[in-house]
Structure formats: structure tokens, C-alpha cells
Protein backbone atom coordinates (compact mmCIF):
# COMPACT_ATOMS: atom_id res chain seq x y z
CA UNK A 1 8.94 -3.98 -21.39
CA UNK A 2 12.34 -4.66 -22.94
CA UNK A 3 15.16 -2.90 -21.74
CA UNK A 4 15.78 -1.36 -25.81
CA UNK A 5 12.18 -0.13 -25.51
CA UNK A 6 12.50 1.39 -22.61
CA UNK A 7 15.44 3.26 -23.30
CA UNK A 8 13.69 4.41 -26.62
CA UNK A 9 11.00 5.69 -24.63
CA UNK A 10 12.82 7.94 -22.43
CA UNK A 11 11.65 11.13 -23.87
CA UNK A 12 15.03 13.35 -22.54
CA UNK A 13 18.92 12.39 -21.73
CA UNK A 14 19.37 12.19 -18.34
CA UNK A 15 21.46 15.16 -16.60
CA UNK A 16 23.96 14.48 -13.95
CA UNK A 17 23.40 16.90 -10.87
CA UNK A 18 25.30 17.96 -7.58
CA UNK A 19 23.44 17.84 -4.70
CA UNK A 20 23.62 19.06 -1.40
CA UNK A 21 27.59 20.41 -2.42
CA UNK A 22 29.00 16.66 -3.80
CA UNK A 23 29.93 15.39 -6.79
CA UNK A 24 30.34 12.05 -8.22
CA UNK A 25 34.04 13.26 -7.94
CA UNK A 26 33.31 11.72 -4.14
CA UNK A 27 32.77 8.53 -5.41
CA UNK A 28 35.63 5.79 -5.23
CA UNK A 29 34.24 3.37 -6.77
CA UNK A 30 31.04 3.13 -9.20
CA UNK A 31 29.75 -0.44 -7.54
CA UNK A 32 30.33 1.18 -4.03
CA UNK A 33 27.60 3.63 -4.47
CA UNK A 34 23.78 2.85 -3.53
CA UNK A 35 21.17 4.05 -6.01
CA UNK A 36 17.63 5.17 -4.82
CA UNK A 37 15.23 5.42 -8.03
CA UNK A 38 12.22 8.13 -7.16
CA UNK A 39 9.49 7.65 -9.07
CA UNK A 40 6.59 9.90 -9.68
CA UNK A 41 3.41 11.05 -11.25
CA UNK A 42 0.99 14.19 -10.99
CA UNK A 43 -2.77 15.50 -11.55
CA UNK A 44 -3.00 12.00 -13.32
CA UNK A 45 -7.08 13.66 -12.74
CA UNK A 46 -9.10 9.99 -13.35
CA UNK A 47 -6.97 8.87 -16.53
CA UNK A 48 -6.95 4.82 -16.39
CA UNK A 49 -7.28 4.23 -20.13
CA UNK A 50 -4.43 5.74 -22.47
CA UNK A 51 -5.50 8.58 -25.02
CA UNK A 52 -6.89 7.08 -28.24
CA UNK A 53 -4.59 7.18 -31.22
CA UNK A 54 -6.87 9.65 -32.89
CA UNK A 55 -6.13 12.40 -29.53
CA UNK A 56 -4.41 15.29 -31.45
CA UNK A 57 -2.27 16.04 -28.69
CA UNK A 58 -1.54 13.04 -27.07
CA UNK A 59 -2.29 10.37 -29.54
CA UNK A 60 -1.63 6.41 -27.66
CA UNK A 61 0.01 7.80 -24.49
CA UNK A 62 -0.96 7.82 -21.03
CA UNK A 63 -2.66 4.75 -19.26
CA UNK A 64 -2.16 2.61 -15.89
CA UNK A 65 -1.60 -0.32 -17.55
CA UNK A 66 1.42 0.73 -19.65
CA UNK A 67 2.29 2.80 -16.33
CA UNK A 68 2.42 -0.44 -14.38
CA UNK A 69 4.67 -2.54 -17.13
CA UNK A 70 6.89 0.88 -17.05
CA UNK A 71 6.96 0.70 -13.00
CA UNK A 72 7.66 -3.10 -13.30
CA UNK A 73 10.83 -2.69 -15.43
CA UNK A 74 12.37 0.03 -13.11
CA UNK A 75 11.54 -1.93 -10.45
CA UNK A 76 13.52 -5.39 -11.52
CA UNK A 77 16.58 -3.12 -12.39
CA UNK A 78 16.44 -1.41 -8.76
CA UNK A 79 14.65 -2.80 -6.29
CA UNK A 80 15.77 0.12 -4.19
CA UNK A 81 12.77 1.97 -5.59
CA UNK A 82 9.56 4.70 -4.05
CA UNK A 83 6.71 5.27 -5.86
CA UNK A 84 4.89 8.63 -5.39
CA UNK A 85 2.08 10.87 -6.22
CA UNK A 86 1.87 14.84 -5.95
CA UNK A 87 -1.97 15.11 -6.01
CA UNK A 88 -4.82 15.64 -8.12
CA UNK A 89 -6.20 11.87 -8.31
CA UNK A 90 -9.49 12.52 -8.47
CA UNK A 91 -11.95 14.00 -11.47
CA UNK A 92 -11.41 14.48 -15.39
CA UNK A 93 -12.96 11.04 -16.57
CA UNK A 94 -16.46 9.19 -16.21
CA UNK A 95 -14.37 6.71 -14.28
CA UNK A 96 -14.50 9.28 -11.21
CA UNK A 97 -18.26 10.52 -12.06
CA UNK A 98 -19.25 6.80 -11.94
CA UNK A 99 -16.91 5.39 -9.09
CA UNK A 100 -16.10 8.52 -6.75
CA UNK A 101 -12.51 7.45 -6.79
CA UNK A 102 -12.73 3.96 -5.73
CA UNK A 103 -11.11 2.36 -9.01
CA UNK A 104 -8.11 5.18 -9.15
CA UNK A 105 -6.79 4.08 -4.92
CA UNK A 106 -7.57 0.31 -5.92
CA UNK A 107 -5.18 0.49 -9.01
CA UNK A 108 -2.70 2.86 -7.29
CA UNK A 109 -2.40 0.07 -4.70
CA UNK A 110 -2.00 -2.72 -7.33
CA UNK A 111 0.88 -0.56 -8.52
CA UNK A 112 2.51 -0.37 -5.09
CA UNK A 113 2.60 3.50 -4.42
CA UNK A 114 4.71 4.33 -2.00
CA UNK A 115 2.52 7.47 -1.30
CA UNK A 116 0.60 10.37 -2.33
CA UNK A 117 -0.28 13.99 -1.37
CA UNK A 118 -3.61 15.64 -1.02
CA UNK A 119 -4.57 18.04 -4.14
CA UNK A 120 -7.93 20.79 -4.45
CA UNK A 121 -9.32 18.21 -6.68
CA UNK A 122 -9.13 15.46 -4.84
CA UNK A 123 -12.20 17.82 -2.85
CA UNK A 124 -14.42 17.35 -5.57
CA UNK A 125 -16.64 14.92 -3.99
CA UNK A 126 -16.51 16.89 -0.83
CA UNK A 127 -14.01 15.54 2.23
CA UNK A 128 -16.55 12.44 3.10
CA UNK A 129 -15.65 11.58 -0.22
CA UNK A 130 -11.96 11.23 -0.11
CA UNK A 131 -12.66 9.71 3.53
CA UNK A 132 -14.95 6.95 2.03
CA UNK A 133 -12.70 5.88 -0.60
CA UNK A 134 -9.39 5.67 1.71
CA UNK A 135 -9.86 1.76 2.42
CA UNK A 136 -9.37 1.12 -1.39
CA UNK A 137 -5.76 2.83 -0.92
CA UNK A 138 -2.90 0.77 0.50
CA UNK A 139 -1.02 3.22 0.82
CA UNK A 140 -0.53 6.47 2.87
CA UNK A 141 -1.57 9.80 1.87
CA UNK A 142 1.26 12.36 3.93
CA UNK A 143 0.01 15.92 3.95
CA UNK A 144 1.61 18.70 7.00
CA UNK A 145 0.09 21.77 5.70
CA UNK A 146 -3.70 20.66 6.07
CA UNK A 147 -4.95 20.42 9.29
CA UNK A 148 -7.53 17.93 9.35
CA UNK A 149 -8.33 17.53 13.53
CA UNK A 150 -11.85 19.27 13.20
CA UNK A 151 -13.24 16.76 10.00
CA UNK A 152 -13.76 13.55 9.56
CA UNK A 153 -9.93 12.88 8.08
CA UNK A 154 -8.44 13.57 11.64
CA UNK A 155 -5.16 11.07 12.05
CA UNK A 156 -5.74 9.64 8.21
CA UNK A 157 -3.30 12.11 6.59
CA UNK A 158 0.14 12.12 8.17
CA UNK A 159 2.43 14.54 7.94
CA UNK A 160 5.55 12.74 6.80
CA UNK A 161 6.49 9.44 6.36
CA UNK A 162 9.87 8.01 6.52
CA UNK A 163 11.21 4.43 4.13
CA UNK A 164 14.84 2.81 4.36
CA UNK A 165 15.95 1.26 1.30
CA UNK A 166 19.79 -0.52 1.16
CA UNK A 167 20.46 1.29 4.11
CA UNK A 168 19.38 4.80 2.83
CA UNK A 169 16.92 6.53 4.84
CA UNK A 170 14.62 8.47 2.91
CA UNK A 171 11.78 11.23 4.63
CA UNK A 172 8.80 12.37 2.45
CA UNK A 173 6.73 15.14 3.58
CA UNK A 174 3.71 16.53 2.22
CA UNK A 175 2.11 20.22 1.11
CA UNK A 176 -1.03 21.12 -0.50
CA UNK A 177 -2.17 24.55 -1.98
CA UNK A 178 -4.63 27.06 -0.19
CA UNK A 179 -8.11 25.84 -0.81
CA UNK A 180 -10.00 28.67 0.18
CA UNK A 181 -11.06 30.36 -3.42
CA UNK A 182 -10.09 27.38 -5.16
CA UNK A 183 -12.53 24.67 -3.53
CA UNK A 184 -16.03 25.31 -2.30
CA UNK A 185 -15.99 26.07 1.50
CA UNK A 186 -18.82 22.55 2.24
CA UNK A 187 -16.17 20.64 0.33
CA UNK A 188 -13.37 20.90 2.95
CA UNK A 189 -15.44 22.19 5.71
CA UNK A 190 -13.17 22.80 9.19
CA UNK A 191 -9.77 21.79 7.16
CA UNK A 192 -7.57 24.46 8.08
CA UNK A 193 -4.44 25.43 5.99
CA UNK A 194 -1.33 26.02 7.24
CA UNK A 195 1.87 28.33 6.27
CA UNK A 196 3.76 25.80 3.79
CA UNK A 197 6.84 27.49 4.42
CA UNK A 198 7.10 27.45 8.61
CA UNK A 199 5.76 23.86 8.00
CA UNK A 200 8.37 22.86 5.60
CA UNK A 201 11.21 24.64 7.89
CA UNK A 202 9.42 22.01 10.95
CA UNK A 203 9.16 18.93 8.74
CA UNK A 204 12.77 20.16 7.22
CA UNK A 205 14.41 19.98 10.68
CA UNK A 206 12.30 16.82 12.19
CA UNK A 207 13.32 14.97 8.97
CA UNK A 208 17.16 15.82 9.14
CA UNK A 209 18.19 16.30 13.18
CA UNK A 210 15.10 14.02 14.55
CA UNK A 211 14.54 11.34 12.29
CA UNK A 212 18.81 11.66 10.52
CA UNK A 213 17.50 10.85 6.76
CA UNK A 214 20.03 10.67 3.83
CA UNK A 215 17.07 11.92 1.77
CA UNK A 216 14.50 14.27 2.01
CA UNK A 217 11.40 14.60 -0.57
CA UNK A 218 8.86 17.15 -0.45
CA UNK A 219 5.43 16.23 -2.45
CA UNK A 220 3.68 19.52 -3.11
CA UNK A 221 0.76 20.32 -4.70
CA UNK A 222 1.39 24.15 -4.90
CA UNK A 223 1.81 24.48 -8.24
CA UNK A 224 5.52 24.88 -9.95
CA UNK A 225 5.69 28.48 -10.77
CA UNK A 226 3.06 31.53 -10.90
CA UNK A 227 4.57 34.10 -13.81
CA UNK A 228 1.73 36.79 -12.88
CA UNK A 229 1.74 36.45 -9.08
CA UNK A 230 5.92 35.75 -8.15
CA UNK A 231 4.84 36.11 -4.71
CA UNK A 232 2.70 33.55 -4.48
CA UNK A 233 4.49 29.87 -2.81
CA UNK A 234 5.04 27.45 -5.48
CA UNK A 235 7.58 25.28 -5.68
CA UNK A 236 10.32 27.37 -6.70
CA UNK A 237 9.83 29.76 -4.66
CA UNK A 238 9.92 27.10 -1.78
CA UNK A 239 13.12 25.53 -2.76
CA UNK A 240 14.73 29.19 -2.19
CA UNK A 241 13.36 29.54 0.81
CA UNK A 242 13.98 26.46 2.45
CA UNK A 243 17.19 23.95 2.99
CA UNK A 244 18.01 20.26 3.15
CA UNK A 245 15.15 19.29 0.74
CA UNK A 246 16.79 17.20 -1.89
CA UNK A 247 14.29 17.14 -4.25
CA UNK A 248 10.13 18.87 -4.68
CA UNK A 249 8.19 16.34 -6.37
CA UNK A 250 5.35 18.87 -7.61
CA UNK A 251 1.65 19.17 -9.39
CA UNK A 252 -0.88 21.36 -9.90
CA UNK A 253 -0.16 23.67 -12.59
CA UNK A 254 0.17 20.42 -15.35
CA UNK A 255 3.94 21.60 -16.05
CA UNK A 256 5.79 19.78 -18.27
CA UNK A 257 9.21 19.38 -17.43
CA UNK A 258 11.73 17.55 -19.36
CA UNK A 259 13.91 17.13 -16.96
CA UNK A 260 14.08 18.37 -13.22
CA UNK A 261 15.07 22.06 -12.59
CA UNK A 262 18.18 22.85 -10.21
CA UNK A 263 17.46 25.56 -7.89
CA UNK A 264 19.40 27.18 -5.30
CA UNK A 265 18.12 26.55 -2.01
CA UNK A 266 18.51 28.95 1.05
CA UNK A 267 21.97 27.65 1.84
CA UNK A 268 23.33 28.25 -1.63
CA UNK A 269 23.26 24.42 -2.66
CA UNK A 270 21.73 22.69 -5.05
CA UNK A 271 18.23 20.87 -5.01
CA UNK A 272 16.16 19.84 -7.75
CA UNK A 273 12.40 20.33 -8.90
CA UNK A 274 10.18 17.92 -11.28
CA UNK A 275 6.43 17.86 -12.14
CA UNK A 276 5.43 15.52 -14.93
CA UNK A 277 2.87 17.53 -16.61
CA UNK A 278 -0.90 15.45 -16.11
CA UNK A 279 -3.08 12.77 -16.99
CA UNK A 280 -0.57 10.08 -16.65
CA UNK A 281 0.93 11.08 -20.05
CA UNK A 282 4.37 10.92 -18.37
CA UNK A 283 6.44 9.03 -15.53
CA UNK A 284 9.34 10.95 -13.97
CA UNK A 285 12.20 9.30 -12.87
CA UNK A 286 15.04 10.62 -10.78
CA UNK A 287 18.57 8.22 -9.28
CA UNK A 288 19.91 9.23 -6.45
CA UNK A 289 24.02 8.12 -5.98
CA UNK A 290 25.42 8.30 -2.51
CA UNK A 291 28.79 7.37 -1.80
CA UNK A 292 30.29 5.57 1.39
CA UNK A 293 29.71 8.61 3.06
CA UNK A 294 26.49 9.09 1.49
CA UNK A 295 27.43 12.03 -0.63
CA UNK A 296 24.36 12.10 -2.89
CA UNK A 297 24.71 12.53 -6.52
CA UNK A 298 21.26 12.79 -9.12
CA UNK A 299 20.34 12.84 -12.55
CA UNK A 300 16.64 12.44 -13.79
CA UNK A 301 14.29 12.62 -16.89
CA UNK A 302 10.41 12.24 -17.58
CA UNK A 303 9.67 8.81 -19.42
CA UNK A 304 6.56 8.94 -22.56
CA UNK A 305 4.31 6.91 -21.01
């Protein structure tokens, strides 16, 4: 796409946002700061065509091959770019009835993900169906909250991942939601879930003192916020509870966010949240600045796909 249409398709301003306690106030110079581009998408649920221009709600959006020339452009203006995924692959179009999820991992690897989590759908043709489908995806699925050592996905998922890009090291880890009363018991078998929140406060720590990223990502599949239940974990609840996540890429509950929310993490400081809504409708895009003392520094939006 050209540049002019991809700035008309960015459906919301971008915000400029403090993280972790800096500002761009930091900065020196613009052209000594290093710019990460996060890219994501969500509960995309089977959606390789776009909508029809006769959808009522979402009339010529959506689509992997408009995703892809989207992707593409980002890409040649920062090579410094991660793709991700926060769940949900699987089931919503013939495409999965037909294929069982083979033609969604073969065109996520021609796109390059970076990585994706685990969500309850991505169950739907039991757990020897995600396992039989996993040599289509090049890339790695990262999931710490589901622990798969009894089933046939033992050592496929891992927990986190780490990726340097221009010398910025960057740690993703990954939660799903609680399957039990949301997926069939034979369709996860011996998968046992795990506390997100002591998980996140391990992967939190291994990521930062272990592994010393610049960056830390969490891809959740817990769903963004639950009005009726405020105790239950989603992801604002998680970025209260935890610290030195930088950003909760999230999916689930199909929220649409314009741009991502800042929340106040345990610590007091600021981190941000973003879900893109569903069906590939929508690509979310975040820039991270860090200084020459890598003092970070975000703004981000959600691109009409």
C-alpha cells in the first residue's frame, strides 16, 4: 500500500504514552532513539477472506491478504518489527470445518508471525487437533499458564520466548483463560491450568533479572475486562497486579479498542493494554521509543483492515 493510504486508513490518532516512569523529555535527540513496532491481531476465529461489501457491520474489511500488504508496508518503514497473535485462530468459517486449521498456521507463516498464544477455541478440534496442525506453523506458540506435560503438546508450547531487534531485547510471554467450563473436558484432556498471576510474577522476574529485556509483552487470552464478575483475571486486572510488563497484548472478549488503555501497574507506573476486537477486521499497532539509555516511550492505534 501507499504510504497516503495507509495513513488514511489508520482508524485513530496515535497517543503518545510514558512508560515505565520516562518521557520523550529523556530523549536527546529524535534519530538517537530505536523504534520497536509491535504488531498484533486477536480471535481472527478462521477469517481468510474479507467481509463482503454487502456485511452490514463490517462491509469490505477484514482479510489476510489486505492484512499481509498492511504488514508489508510497516515492515519496509521498520524493519525493527514482531508480529503477534493473542489466540482464538481456530473456528468461525468453513475454512476451519473443512481444513481443521491447516490453511490459518500455513498463511500465518507466509505472513511471518513472530508468535501466538493458545485460546479455548483453538480446542475445538480437541488437543490432537491443534497438535496435528503445528507443522503448518513456522512459528512458536508461547503459553506459561497451560501445563501441557501429561498430553500430547508436552515441550510444543513454550512458555516465553525472547527476540533482539537493533539491539533491543524484547521477552514475550504467554497466558490463556481457564478452560474448565468453557471447553469440553475430552478436548483438553490432562492440560492443567495454572494461576496466571504467580505465573506472570515468575515469567515477570525471569524476563527482567534472568534474561535483562528492554521489553516485556504479555499475550493473554483472558479476556480484557469482566463488568459482572470484577474479580475475575482479565487483563486489567492483571496489569494492576503485576509490574515490569510494558504492554498486554489481549483477546477473548472481541474488544474493540481504539487505542491502547494506560493502566497503573503494581508499582504505580504506567503500562498499556490493546485487543483489536476479532475476525481480522483490525491490525493494532504500537512504537516503542527508547533512548540511549533505553528509556522507553509508546504511542499506538488500531489500523481498518
Amino acid at each position: 500500500m501507499k504510504r497516503r493510504q495507509f495513513i488514511q486508513q489508520t482508524s485513530a490518532s496515535a497517543a503518545l504514552v510514558t512508560v515505565g516512569g520516562f518521557g520523550l523529555s529523556s530523549f536527546s535527540t529524535a534519530e538517537k532513539s530505536k523504534k520497536i513496532t509491535i504488531l498484533h491481531t486477536n480471535d481472527v476465529h478462521s477469517h481468510i477472506d474479507p467481509f463482503g461489501p454487502e456485511d452490514g457491520r463490517n462491509p469490505n474489511q477484514g482479510g489476510v491478504a489486505r492484512r499481509a500488504s498492511l504488514i508489508d508496508s510497516i515492515r519496509q518503514e521498520n524493519p525493527n518489527t514482531l508480529l503477534l497473535d493473542a489466540g482464538d485462530i481456530f473456528q468461525g468459517t468453513p475454512y476451519f470445518n473443512y481444513y481443521g486449521g491447516e490453511l490459518e498456521f500455513k498463511l500465518m507463516s507466509m505472513l511471518k508471525y513472530d508468535g501466538a498464544t493458545i485460546g479455548n477455541h483453538d480446542f475445538d478440534n480437541g488437543i490432537d487437533g491443534l497438535f496435528a496442525q503445528l507443522p503448518h506453523a513456522k512459528f512458536d506458540f508461547i503459553s506459561a499458564n497451560y501445563d501441557f506435560s501429561n498430553t500430547i503438546m508436552d515441550g510444543l508450547a513454550k512458555p516465553y520466548k525472547t527476540f533482539t531487534k537493533n539491539g533491543i531485547k524484547i521477552g514475550v510471554f504467554g497466558l490463556g483463560i481457564e478452560l474448565a467450563g468453557l471447553v469440553d473436558k475430552n478436548m483438553y484432556k490432562e492440560t492443567v491450568y495454572l494461576d496466571p498471576i504467580e505465573i506472570t510474577q515468575d515469567m515477570t522476574r525471569i524476563l527482567k533479572e534472568d534474561e535483562k529485556c528492554d521489553l516485556i509483552i504479555c499475550l493473554s487470552h483472558m479476556g480484557y475486562n469482566y463488568k459482572n464478575n470484577p474479580e475475575k483475571i482479565s487483563d486489567l486486572v492483571l496489569a494492576s497486579k503485576s509490574k515490569n510488563i510494558d504492554l498486554i497484548i489481549g483477546g477473548h472478549t472481541h474488544t474493540f479498542l481504539s487505542k491502547p488503555t494506560i493502566v497503573k501497574n503494581s508499582l504505580g507506573k504506567n503500562m498499556l493494554v490493546n485487543q483489536v476486537g476479532c475476525y481480522g477486521i483490525n491490525l493494532g499497532k504500537i512504537d516503542f521509543y527508547f533512548d540511549k539509555e533505553k528509556n522507553v516511550t509508546s504511542e499506538g492505534n488500531s489500523i481498518i483492515v
